[in-house]
Structures are given as structure tokens and as C-alpha cells.
Protein backbone atom coordinates (compact mmCIF):
# COMPACT_ATOMS: atom_id res chain seq x y z
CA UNK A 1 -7.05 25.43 -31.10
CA UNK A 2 -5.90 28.97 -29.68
CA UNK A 3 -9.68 30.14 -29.40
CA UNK A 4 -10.21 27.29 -26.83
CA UNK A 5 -10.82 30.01 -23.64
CA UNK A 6 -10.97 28.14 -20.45
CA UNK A 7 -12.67 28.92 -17.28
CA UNK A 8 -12.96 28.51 -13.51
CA UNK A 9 -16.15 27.24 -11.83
CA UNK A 10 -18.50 28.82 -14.45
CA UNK A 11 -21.63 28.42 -14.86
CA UNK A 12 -22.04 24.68 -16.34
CA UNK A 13 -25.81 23.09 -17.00
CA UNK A 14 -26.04 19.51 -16.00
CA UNK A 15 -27.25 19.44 -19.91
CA UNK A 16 -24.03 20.70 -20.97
CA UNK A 17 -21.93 18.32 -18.99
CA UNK A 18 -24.17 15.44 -20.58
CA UNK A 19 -23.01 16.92 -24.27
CA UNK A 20 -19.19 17.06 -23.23
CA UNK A 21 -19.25 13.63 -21.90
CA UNK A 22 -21.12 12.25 -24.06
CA UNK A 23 -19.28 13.73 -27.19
CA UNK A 24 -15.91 12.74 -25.47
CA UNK A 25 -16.60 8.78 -25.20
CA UNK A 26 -16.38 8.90 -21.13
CA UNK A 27 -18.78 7.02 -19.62
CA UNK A 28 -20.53 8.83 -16.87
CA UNK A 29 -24.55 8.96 -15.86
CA UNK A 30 -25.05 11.48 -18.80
CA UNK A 31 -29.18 11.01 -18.89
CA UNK A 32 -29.28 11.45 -15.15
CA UNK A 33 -29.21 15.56 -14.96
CA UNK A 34 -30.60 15.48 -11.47
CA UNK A 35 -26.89 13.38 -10.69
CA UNK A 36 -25.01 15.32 -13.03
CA UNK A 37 -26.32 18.65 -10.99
CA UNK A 38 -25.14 16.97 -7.68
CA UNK A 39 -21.58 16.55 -9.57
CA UNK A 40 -21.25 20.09 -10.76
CA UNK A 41 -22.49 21.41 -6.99
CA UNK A 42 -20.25 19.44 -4.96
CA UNK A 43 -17.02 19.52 -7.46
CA UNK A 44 -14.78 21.62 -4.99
CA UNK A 45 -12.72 23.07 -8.68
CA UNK A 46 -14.23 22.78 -12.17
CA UNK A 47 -12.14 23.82 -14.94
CA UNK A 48 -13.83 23.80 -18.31
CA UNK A 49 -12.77 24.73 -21.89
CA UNK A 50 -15.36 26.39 -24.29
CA UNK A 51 -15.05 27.06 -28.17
CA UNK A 52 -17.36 29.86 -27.95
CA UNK A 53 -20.33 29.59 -26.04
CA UNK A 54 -19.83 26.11 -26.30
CA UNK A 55 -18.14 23.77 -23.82
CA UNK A 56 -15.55 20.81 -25.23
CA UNK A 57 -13.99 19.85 -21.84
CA UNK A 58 -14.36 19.59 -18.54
CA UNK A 59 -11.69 19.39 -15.11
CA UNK A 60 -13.94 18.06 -12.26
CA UNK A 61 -12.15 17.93 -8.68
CA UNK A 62 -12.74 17.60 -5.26
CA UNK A 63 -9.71 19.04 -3.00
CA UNK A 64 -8.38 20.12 0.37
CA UNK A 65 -5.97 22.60 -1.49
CA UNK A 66 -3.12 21.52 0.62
CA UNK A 67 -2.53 17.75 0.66
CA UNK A 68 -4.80 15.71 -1.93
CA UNK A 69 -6.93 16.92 -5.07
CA UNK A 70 -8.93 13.94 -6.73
CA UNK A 71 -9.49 14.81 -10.27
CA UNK A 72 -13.17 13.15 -10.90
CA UNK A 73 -13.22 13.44 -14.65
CA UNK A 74 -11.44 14.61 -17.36
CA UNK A 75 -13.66 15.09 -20.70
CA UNK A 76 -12.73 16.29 -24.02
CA UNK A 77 -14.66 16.29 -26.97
CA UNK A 78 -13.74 13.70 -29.36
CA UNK A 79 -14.26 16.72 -32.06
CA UNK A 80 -11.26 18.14 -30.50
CA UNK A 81 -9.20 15.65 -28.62
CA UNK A 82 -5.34 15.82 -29.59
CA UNK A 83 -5.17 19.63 -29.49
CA UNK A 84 -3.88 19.63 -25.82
CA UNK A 85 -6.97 21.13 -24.20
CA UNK A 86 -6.92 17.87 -21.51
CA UNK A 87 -3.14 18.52 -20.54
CA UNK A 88 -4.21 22.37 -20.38
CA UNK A 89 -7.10 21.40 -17.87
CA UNK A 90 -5.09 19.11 -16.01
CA UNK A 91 -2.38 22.13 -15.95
CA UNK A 92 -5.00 24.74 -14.60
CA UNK A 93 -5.93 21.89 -12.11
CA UNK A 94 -2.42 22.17 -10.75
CA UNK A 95 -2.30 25.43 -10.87
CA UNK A 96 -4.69 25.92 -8.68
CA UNK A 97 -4.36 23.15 -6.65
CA UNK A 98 -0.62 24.50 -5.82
CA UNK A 99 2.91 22.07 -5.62
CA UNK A 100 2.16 20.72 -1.84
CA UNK A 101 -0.85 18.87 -3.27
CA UNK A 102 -1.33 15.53 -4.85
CA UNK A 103 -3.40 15.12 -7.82
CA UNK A 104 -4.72 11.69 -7.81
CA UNK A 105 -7.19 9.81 -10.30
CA UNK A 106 -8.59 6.30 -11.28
CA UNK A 107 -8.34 5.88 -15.28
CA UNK A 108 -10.65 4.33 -17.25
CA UNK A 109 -8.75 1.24 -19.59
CA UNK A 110 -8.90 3.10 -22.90
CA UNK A 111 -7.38 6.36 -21.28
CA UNK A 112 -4.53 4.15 -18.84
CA UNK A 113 -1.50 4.73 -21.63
CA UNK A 114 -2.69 8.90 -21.64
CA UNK A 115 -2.51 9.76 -17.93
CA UNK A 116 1.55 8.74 -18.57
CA UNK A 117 1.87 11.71 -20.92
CA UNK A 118 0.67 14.52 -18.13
CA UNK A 119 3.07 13.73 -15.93
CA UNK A 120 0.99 10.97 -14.14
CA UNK A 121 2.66 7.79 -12.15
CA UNK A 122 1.16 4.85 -11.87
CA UNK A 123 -0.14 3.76 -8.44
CA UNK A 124 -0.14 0.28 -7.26
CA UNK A 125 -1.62 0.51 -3.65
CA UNK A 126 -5.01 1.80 -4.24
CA UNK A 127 -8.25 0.61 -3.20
CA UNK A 128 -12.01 1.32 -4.65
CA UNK A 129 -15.08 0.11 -3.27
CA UNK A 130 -17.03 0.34 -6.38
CA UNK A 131 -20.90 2.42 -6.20
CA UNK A 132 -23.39 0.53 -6.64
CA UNK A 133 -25.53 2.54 -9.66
């Protein structure tokens, strides 16, 4: 997977997001483009990685920079899961997002024993008030 080139806030159609979660097995609105346009607009730091002009993953966070970065979604591929590209997102993510600040996230079941691997910690104290479509 060395040809995986990844990029900062580039251009991403909400079409293209669909694909990447879709093809990864995360569940997100992926028919709803007019939603997944609002998601790549407000994401304050999207990382993706591309195999060519085609995208495989996706690092969506919103961030202060300087106390508390909530990473939104983390997407591979299926085609190309267990090639590092997520840990090399979630690196770039902290890259960017610097050492003062926190990178927090809510895991989905199936990905709760991956998280561990990156570096994660579990968190027992927090709370979700869950949207309601």
C-alpha cells in the first residue's frame, strides 16, 4: 500500500464519501448527499487517503486545535483495510491537531477492540444524547 497518497481538506464529493463509507462497512447516512455535504462543509480537518484518483478512507474532525479534536469518522475501504491507512489517518489527525489536544471518539461495537491498537483509552464517563434521524 505505498501508493496510498493522503491529503488535507481536498476536494471530497458527498458521492465519494457515500462510496468510502459504504465500501468500508460504517454505517453513516450514505444516500443522504444533501447530509453528507453538510458533513464535509462543517468537518473543521478532513484527512483522506486516495489510490489514485480514487478515495479509500476518510479522517473527519471537528477541533479547537488546542484542547479537544472529536474525530467524527474513520472509514477505510474494506478492499484495503489492514494495510495501516486508518492508523496513518488517525496519525495525520494528530499531527495536525498538535500534543496539547485530545482526540476523542465514540466507536461503533465491531470497531471497540481496534481503537486499542492506535493508541486509544477507553473512556468510562461519557455521555451521548443520541440524534434523532
Amino acid at each position: 500500500m505505498s501508493d496510498v497518497a493522503y491529503r488535507e481538506n481536498a476536494h471530497v464529493t458527498p458521492e465519494q464519501l457515500a462510496q468510502v463509507f459504504s465500501s468500508s462497512g460504517i454505517r453513516r447516512p450514505s444516500d443522504d448527499m444533501a447530509r453528507l455535504q453538510l458533513m464535509i462543509d462543517h468537518a473543521d480537518l478532513l484527512i483522506t487517503a486516495w489510490d489514485g484518483d480514487k478515495p479509500i478512507g476518510v479522517a473527519r474532525a471537528l477541533t479547537d486545535y488546542s484542547y479537544c479534536c472529536y474525530l467524527s469518522d474513520l472509514a477505510v475501504d474494506r478492499a484495503y483495510q489492514k494495510h495501516g491507512i486508518g492508523k496513518e489517518l488517525v496519525a495525520i489527525v494528530q499531527e495536525r491537531i498538535g500534543e496539547s489536544c485530545s482526540l476523542v471518539l465514540l466507536a461503533a461495537p465491531q470497531a471497540v477492540d481496534y481503537y486499542p491498537r492506535l493508541g486509544f483509552e477507553r473512556a468510562d464517563k461519557a455521555y451521548l444524547i443520541k440524534r434523532k434521524r
